[in-house]
C-alpha atoms as a PDB file:
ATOM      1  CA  UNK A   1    -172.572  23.830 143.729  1.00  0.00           C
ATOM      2  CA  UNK A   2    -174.936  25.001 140.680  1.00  0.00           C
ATOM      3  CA  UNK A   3    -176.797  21.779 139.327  1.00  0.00           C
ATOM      4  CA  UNK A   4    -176.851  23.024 136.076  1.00  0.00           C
ATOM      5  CA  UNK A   5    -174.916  20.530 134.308  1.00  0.00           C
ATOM      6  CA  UNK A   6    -173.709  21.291 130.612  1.00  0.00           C
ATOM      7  CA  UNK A   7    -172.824  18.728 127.779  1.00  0.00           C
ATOM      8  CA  UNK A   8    -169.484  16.757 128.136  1.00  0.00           C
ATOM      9  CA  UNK A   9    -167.440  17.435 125.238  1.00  0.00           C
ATOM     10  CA  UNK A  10    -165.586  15.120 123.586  1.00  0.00           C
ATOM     11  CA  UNK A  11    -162.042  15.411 123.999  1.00  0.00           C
ATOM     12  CA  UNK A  12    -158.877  14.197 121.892  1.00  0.00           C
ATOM     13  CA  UNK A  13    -160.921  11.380 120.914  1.00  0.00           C
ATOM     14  CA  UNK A  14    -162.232  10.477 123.961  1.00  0.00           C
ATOM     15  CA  UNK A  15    -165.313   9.495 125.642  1.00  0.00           C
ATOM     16  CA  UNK A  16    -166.794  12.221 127.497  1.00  0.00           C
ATOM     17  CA  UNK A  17    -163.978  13.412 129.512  1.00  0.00           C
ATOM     18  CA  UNK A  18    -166.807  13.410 132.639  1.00  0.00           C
ATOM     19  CA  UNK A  19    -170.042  12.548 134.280  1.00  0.00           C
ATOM     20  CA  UNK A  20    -172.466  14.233 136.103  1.00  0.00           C
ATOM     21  CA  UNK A  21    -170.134  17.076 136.524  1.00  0.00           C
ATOM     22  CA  UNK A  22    -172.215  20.445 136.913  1.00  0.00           C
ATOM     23  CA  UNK A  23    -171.361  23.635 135.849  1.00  0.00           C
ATOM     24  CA  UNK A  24    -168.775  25.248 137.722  1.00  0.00           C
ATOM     25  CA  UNK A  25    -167.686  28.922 136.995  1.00  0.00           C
ATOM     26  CA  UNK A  26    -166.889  30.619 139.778  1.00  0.00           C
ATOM     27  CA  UNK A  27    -165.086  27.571 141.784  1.00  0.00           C
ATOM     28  CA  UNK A  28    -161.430  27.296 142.273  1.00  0.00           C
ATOM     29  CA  UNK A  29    -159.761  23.909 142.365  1.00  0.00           C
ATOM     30  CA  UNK A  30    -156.807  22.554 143.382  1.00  0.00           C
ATOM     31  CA  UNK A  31    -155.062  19.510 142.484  1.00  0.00           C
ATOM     32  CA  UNK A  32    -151.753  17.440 143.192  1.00  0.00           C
ATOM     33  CA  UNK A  33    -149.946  15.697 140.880  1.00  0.00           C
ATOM     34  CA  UNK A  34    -151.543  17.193 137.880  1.00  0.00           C
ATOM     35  CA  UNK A  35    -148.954  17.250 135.049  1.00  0.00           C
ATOM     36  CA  UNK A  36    -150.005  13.977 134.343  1.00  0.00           C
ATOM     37  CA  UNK A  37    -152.073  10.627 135.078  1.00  0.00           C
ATOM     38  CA  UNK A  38    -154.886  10.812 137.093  1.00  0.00           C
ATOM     39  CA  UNK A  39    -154.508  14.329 138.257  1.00  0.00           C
ATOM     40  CA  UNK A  40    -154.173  15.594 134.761  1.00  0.00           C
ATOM     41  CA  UNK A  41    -157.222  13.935 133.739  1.00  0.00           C
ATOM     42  CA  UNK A  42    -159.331  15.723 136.385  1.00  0.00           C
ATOM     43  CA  UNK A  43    -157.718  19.260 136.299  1.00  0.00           C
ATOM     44  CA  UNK A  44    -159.400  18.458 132.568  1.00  0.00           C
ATOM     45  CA  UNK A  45    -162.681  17.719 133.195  1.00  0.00           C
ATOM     46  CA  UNK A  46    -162.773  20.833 135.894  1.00  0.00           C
ATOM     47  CA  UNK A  47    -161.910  23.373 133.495  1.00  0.00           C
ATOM     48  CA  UNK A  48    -163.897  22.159 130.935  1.00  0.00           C
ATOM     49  CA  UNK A  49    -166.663  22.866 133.580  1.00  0.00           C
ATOM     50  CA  UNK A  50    -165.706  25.704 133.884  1.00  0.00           C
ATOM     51  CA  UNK A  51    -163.558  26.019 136.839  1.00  0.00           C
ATOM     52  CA  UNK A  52    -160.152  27.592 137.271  1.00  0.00           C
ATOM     53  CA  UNK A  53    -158.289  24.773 137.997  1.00  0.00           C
ATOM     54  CA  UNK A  54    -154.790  25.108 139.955  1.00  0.00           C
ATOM     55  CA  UNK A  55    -152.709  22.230 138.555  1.00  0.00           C
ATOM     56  CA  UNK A  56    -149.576  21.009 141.713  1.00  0.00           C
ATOM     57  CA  UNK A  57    -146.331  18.782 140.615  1.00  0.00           C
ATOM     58  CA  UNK A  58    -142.727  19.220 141.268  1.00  0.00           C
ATOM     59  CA  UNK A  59    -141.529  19.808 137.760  1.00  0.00           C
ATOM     60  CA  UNK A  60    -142.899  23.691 136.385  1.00  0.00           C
ATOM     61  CA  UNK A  61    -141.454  21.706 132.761  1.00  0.00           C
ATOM     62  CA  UNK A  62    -144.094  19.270 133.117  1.00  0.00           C
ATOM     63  CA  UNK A  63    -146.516  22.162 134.514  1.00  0.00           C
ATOM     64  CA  UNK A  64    -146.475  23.815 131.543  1.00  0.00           C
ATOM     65  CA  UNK A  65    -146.998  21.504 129.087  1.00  0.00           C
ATOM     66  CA  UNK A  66    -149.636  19.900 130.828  1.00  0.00           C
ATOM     67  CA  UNK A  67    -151.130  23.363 130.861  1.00  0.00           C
ATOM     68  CA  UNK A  68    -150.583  23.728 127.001  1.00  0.00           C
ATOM     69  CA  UNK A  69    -151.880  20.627 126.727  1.00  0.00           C
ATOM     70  CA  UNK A  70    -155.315  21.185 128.606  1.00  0.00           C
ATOM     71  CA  UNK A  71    -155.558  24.522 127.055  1.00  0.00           C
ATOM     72  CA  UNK A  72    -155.322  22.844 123.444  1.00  0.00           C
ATOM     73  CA  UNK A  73    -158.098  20.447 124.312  1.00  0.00           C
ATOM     74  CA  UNK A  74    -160.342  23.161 126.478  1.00  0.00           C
ATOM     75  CA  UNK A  75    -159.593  26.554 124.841  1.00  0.00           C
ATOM     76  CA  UNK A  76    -161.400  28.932 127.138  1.00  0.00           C
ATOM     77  CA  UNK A  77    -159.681  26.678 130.069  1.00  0.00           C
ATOM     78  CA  UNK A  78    -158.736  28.944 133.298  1.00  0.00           C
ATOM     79  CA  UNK A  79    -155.310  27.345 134.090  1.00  0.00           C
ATOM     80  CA  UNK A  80    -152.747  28.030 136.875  1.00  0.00           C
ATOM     81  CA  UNK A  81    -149.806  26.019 137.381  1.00  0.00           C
ATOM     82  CA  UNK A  82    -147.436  25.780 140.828  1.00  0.00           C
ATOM     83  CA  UNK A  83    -144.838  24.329 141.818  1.00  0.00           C
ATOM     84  CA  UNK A  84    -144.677  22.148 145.178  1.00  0.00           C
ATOM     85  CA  UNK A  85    -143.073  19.663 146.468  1.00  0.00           C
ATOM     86  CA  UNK A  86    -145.157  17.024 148.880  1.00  0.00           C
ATOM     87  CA  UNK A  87    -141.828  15.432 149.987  1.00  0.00           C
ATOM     88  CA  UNK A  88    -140.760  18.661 151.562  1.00  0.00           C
ATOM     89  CA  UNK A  89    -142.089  19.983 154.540  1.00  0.00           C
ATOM     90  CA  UNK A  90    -140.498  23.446 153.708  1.00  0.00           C
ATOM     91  CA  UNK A  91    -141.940  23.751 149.955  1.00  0.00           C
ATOM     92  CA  UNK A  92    -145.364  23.080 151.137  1.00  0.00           C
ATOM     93  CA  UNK A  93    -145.142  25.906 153.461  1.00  0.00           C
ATOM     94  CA  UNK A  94    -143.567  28.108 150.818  1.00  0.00           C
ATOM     95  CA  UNK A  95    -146.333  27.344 148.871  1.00  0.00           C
ATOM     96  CA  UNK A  96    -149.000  27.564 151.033  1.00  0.00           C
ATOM     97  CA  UNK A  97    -147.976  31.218 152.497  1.00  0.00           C
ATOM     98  CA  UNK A  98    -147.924  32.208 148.766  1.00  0.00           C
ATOM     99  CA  UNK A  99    -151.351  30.958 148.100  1.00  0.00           C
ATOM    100  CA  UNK A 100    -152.877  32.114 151.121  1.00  0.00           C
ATOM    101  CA  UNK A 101    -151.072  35.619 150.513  1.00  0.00           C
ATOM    102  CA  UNK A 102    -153.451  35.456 147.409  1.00  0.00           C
ATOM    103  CA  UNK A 103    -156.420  34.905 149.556  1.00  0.00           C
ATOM    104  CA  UNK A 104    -158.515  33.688 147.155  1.00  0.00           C
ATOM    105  CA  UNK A 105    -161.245  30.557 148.236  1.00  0.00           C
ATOM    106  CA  UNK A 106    -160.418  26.992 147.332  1.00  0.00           C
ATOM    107  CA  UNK A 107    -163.855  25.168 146.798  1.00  0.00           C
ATOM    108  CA  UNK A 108    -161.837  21.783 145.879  1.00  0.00           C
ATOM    109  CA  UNK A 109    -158.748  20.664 147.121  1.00  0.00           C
ATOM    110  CA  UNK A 110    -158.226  16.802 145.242  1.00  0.00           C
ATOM    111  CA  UNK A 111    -154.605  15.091 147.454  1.00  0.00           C
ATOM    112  CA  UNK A 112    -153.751  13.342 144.448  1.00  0.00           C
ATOM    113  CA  UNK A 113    -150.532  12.993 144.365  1.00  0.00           C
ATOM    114  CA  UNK A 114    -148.605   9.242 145.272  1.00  0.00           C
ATOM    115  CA  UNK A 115    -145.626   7.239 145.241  1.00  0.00           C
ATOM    116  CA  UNK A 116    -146.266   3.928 144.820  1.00  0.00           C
ATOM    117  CA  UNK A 117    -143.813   1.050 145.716  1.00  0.00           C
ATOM    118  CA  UNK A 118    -140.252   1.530 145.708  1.00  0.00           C
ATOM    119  CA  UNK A 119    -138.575  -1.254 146.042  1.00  0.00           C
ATOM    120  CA  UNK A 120    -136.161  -0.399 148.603  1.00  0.00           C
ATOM    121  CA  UNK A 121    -136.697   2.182 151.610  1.00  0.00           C
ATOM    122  CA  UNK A 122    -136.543   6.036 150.089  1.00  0.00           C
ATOM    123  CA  UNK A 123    -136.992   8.952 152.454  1.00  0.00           C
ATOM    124  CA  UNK A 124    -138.220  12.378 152.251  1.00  0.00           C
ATOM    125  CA  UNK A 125    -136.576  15.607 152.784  1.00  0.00           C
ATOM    126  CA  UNK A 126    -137.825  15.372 156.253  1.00  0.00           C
ATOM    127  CA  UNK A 127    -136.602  11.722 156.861  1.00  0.00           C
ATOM    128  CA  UNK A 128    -140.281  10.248 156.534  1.00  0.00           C
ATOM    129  CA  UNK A 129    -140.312   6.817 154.681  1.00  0.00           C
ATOM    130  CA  UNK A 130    -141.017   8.288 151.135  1.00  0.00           C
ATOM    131  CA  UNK A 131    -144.672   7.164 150.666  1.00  0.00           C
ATOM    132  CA  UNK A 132    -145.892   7.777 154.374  1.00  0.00           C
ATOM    133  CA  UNK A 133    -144.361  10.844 154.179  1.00  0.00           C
ATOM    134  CA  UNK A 134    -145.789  11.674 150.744  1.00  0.00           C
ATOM    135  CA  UNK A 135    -148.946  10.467 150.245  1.00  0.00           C
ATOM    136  CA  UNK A 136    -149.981  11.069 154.040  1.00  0.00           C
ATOM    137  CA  UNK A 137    -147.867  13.157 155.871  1.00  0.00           C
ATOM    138  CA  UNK A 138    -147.689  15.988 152.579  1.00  0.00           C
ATOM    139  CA  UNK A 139    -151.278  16.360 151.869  1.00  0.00           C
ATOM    140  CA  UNK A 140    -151.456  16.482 155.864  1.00  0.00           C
ATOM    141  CA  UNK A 141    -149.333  19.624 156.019  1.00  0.00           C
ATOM    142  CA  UNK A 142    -150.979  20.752 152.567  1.00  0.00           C
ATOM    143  CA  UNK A 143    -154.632  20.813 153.999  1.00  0.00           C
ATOM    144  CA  UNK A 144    -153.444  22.574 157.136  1.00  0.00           C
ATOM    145  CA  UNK A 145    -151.653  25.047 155.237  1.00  0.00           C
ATOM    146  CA  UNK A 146    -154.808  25.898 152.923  1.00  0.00           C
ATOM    147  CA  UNK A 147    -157.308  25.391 155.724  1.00  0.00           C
ATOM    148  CA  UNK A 148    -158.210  28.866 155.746  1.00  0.00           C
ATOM    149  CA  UNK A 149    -158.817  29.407 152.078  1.00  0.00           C
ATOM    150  CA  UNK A 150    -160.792  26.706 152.303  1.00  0.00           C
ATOM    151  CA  UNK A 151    -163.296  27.908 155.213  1.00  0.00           C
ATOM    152  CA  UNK A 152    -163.562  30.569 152.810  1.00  0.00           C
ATOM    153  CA  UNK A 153    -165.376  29.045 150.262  1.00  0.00           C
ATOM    154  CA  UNK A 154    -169.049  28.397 150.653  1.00  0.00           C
ATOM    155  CA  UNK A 155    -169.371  24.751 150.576  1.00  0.00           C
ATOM    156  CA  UNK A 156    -165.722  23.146 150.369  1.00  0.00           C
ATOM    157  CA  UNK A 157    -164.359  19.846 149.399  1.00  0.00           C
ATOM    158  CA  UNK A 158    -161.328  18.371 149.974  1.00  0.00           C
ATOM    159  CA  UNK A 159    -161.061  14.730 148.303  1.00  0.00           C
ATOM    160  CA  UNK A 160    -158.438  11.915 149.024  1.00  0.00           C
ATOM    161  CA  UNK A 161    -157.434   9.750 146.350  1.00  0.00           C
ATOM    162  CA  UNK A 162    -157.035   6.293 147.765  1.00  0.00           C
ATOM    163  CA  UNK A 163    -156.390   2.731 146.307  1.00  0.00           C
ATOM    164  CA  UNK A 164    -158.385  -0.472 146.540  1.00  0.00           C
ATOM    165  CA  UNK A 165    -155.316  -1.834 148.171  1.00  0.00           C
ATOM    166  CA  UNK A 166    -155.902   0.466 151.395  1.00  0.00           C
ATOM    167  CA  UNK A 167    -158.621  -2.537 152.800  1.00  0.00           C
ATOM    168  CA  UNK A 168    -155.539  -4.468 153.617  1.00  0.00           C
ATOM    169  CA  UNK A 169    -152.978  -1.660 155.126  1.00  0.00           C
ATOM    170  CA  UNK A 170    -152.332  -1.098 158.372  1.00  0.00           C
ATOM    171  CA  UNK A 171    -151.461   1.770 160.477  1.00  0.00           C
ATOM    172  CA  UNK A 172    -147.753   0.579 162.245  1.00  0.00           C
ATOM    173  CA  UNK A 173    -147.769   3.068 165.175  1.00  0.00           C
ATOM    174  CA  UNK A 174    -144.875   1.355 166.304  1.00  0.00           C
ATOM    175  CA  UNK A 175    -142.691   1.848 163.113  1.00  0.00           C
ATOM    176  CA  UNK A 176    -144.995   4.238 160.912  1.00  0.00           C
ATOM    177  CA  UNK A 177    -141.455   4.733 158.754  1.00  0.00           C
ATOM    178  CA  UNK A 178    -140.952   1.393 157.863  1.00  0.00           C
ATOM    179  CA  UNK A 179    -137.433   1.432 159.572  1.00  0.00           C
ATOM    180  CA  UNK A 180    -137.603  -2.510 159.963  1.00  0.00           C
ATOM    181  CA  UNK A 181    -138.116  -5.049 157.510  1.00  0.00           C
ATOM    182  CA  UNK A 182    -139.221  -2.349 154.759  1.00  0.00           C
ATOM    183  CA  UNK A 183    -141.948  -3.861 152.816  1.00  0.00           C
ATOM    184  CA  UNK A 184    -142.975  -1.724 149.127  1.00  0.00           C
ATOM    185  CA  UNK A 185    -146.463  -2.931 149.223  1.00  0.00           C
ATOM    186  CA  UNK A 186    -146.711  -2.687 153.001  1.00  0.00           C
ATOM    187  CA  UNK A 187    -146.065   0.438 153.203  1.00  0.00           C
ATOM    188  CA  UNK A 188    -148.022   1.680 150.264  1.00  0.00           C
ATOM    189  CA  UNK A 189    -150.776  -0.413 151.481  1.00  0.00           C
ATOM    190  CA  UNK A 190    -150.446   1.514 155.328  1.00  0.00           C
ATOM    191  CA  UNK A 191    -149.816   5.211 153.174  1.00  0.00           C
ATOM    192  CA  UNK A 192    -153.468   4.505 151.547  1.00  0.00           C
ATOM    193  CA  UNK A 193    -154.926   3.564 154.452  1.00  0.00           C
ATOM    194  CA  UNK A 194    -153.859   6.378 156.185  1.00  0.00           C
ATOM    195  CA  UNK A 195    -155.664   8.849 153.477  1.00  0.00           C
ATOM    196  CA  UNK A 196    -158.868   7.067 154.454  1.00  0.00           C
ATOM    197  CA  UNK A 197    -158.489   7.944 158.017  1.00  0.00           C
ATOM    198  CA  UNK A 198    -157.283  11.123 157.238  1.00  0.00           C
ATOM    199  CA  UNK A 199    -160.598  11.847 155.607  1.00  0.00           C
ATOM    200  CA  UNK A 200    -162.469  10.170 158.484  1.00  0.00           C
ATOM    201  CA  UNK A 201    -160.854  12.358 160.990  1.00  0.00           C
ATOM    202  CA  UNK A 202    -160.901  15.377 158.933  1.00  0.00           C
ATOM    203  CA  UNK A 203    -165.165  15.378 158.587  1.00  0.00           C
ATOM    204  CA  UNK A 204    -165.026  14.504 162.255  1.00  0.00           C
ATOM    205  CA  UNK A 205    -163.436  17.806 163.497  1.00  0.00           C
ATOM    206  CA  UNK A 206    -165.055  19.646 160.288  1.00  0.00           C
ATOM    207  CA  UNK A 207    -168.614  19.078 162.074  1.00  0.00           C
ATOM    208  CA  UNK A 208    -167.460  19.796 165.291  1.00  0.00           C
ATOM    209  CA  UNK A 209    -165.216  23.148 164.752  1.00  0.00           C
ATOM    210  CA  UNK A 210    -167.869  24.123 162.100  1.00  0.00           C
ATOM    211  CA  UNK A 211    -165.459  24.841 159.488  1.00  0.00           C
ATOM    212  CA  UNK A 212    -168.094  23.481 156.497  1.00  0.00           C
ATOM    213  CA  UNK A 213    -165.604  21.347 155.147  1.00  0.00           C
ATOM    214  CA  UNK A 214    -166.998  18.121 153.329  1.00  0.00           C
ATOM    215  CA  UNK A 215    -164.316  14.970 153.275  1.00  0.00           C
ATOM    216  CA  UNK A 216    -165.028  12.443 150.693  1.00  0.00           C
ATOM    217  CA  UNK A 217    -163.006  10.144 148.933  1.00  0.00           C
ATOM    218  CA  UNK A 218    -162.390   7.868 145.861  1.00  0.00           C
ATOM    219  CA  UNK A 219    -160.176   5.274 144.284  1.00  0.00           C
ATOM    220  CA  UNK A 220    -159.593   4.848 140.955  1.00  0.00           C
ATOM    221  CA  UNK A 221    -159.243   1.153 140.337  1.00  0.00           C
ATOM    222  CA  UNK A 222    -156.858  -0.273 138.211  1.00  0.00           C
ATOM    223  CA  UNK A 223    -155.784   2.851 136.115  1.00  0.00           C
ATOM    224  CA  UNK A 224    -152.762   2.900 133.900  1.00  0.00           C
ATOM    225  CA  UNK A 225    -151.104   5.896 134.839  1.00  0.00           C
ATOM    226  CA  UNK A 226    -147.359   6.056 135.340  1.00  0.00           C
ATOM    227  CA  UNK A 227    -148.103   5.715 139.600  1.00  0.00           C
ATOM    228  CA  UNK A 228    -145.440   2.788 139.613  1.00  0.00           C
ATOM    229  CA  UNK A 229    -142.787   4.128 137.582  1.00  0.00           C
ATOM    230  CA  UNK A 230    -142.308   6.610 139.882  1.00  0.00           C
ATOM    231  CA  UNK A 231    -141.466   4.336 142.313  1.00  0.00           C
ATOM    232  CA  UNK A 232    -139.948   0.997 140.976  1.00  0.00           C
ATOM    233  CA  UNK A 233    -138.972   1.763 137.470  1.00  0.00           C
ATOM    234  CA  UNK A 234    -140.357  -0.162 134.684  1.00  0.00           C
ATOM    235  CA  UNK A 235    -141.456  -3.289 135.015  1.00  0.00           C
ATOM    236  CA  UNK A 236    -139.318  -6.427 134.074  1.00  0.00           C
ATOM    237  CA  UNK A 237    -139.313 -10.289 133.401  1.00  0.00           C
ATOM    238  CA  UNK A 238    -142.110 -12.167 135.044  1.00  0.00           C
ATOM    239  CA  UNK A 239    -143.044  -9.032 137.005  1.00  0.00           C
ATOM    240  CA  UNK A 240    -143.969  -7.374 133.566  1.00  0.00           C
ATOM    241  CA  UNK A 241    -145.621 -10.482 132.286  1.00  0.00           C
ATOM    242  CA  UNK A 242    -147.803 -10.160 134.959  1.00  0.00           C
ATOM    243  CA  UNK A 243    -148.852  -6.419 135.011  1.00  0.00           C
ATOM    244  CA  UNK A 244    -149.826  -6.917 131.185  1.00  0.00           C
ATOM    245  CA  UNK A 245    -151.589  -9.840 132.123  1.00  0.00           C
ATOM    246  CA  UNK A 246    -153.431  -7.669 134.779  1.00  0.00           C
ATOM    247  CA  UNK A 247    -154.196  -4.655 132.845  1.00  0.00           C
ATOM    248  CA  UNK A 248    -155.896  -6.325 130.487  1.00  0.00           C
ATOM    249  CA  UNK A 249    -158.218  -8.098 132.226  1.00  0.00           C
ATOM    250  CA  UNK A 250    -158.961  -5.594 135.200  1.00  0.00           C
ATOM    251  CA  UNK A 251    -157.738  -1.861 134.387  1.00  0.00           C
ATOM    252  CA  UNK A 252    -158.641   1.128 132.408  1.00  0.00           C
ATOM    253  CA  UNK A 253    -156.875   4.266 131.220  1.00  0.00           C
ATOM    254  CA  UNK A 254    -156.629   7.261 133.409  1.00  0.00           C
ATOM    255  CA  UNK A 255    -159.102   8.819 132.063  1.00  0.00           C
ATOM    256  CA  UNK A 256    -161.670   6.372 133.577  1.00  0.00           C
ATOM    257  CA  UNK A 257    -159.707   6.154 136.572  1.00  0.00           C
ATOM    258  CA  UNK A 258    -160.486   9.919 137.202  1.00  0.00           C
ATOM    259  CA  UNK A 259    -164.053   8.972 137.459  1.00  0.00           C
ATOM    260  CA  UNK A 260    -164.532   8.660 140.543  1.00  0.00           C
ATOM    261  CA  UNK A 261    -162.366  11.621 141.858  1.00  0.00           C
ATOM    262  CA  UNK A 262    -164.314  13.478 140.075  1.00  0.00           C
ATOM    263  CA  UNK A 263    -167.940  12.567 141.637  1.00  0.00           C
ATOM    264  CA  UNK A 264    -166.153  12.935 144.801  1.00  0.00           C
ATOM    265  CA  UNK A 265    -164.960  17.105 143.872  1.00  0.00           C
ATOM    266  CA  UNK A 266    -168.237  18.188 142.134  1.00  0.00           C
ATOM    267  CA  UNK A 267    -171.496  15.615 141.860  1.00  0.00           C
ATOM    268  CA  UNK A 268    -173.931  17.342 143.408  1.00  0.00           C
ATOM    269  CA  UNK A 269    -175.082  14.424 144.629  1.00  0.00           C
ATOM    270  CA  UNK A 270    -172.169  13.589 146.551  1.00  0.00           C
ATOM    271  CA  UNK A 271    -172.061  14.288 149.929  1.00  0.00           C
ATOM    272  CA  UNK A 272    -169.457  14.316 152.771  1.00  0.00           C
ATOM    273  CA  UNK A 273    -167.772  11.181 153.797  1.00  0.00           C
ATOM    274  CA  UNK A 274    -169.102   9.866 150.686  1.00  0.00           C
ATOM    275  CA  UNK A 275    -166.207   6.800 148.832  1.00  0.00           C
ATOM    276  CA  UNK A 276    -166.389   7.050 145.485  1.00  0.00           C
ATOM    277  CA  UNK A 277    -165.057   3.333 143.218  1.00  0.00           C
ATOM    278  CA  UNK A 278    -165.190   0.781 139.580  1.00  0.00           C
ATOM    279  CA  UNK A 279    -168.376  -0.717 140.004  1.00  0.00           C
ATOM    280  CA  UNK A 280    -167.056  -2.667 137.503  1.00  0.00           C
ATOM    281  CA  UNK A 281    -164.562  -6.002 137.469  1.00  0.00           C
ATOM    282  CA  UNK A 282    -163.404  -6.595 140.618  1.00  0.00           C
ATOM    283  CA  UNK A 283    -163.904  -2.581 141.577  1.00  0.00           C
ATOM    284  CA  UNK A 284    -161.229  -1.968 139.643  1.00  0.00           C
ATOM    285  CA  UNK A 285    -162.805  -0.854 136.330  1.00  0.00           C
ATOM    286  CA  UNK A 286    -165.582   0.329 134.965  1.00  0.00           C
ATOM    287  CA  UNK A 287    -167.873   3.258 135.600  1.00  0.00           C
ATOM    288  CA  UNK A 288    -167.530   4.905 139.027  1.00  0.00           C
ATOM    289  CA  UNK A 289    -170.126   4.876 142.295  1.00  0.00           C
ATOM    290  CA  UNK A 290    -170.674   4.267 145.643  1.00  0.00           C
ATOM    291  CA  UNK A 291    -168.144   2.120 147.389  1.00  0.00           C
ATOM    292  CA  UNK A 292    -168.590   1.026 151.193  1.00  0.00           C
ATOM    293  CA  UNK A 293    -165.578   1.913 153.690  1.00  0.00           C
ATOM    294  CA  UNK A 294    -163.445  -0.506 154.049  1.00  0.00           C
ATOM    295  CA  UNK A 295    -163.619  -1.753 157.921  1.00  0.00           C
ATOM    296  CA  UNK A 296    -160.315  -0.843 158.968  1.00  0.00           C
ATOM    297  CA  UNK A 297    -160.519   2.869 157.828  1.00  0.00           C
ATOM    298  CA  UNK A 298    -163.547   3.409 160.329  1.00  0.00           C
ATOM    299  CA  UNK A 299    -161.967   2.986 163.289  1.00  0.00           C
ATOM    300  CA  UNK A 300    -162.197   6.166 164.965  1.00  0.00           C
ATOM    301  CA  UNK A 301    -159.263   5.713 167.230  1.00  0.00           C
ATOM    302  CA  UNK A 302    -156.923   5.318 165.472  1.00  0.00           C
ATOM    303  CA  UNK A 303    -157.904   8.109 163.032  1.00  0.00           C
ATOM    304  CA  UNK A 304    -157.873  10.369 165.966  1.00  0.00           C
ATOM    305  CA  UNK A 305    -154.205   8.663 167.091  1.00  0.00           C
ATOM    306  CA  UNK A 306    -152.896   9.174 163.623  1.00  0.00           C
ATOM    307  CA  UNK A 307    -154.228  12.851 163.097  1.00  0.00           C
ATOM    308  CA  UNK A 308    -152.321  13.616 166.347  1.00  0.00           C
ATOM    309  CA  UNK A 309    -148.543  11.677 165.687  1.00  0.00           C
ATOM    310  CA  UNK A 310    -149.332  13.543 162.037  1.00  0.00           C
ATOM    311  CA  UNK A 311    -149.600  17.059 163.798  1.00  0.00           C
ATOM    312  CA  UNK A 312    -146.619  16.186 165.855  1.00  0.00           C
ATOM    313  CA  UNK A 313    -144.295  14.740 162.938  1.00  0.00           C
ATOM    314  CA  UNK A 314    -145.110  17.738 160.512  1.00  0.00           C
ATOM    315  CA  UNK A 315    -145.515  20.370 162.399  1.00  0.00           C
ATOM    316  CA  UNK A 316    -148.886  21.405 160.968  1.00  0.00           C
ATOM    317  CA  UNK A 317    -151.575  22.492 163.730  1.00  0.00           C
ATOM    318  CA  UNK A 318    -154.407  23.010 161.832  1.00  0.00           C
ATOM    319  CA  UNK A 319    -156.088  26.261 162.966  1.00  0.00           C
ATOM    320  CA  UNK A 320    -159.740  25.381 164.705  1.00  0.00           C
ATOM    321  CA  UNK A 321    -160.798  28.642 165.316  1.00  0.00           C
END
């Protein structure tokens, strides 16, 4: 990427909408679950680098407003909004045969998109436990599908958006859907995880197949974005009480929270299998850097175990040649 790196404007009042972000004409990136939160915050920044920035959701209402709404802020903004849905095996292969049709590179590929929490067991289209089969198994089949647009581009990135909370998931090989004893934060905690080893894995056969690809991830802390309404509902009683009490002390808006997503799509300092966190309160605020792995996402095993049940449960081969 070019390490010329122009001023960051302010935006709608902002602080500088990014850091370190070079300029990027030329680039194509793609992002899920970018009408809003997180993901609308960096489709944002991108553009106003200069990059034509493909926005994901499942809503094209919400698609096009948060287009208008990036195009208001960024006026010579290079914008592209699609619908697909990461719950649905079939609309991510819709989608990806109509991008790849296209055949145009994708430089950055951000697997944004989440469902955090719901408080009682949810599935998928495909009968996956809804944030397993979501925030894992979707941008699984996703990459796959846009693999070789991708190895198209000169030097690709494809960034998972983790959690802090990932450090204490675990992989359930044994009941991966959550069929017993459904747990909310369980299985959020083992969906999080599994983007870490997803990345892990993903480098791993990037060296050896030689398909260029640099993995690299990020979390974003403690942002307020509307994450857990989309999967409990607003808060109530003591439970609000004590997400106030929380966000004051250790979050920051979404716009912060994109931080470190961003280092991990375009620093040119970043390289792959770099983690990207807060180095602030608790790593959950504050301006992004370095974070180490967390010990349970470097174990090689079962990133190579999972990679393989993911391939079987979606379907999605990859293509290695």
């Amino acid at each position: 990427m070019n390490d010329k790196t122009p001023a960051t404007p302010q935006l709608e009042g902002r602080s500088p909408i990014a850091t370190n972000i070079p300029e990027l004409s030329g680039k194509r990136a793609l992002i899920t679950g970018a009408t809003g939160g997180l993901g609308f915050e960096m489709a944002k920044s991108l553009a106003a680098a200069g990059a034509l920035v493909i926005l994901t959701g499942r809503d094209a209402t919400k698609g096009a407003d948060a287009v208008g709404r990036i195009a208001a802020a960024v006026p010579d903004a290079r914008l592209d909004y699609r619908s697909v849905d990461l719950a649905s095996l079939a609309s991510i292969r819709q989608f990806g045969e109509a991008v790849r049709i296209e055949g145009l590179p994708v430089d950055i590929l951000i697997n944004n998109a989440g469902v955090m929490a719901p408080p009682t067991r949810r599935e998928t289209e495909d009968g996956f436990e809804l944030q397993f089969g979501t925030n894992h198994l979707g941008h699984f089949a996703l990459t796959g599908n846009l693999l070789p647009l991708l190895r198209a581009a000169p030097n690709p990135r494809v960034v998972s958006i983790s959690s802090g909370i990932a450090s204490f998931g675990k992989i359930d090989f044994e009941d991966l859907q959550s069929m017993h004893n459904y747990n909310p934060n369980r299985a959020y905690a083992q969906s999080k995880l599994a983007n870490l080893l997803f990345a892990q894995e993903l480098q791993r056969l990037s060296h050896c197949h030689g398909w260029n690809i640099a993995a690299l991830a990020a979390h974003p802390g403690h942002a307020r974005t509307d994450l857990i309404a989309n999967g409990v509902g607003r808060p109530k009683g003591m439970q609000a009480v004590l997400i106030a009490v929380l966000q004051r002390l250790a979050s920051h808006d979404a716009a912060a929270g994109a931080l470190s997503g961003l280092m991990a799509a375009a620093s040119p300092e970043a390289k792959a299998l770099d983690y990207f966190a807060p180095t602030g309160f608790l790593r959950q605020k504050g301006p992004p850097g370095l974070s180490a792995w967390p010990k349970n996402a470097k174990d090689e095993d079962v990133a190579e175990r999972l990679w393989r049940v993911s391939q079987e449960l979606t379907g999605e081969r990859f293509r290695y040649r």
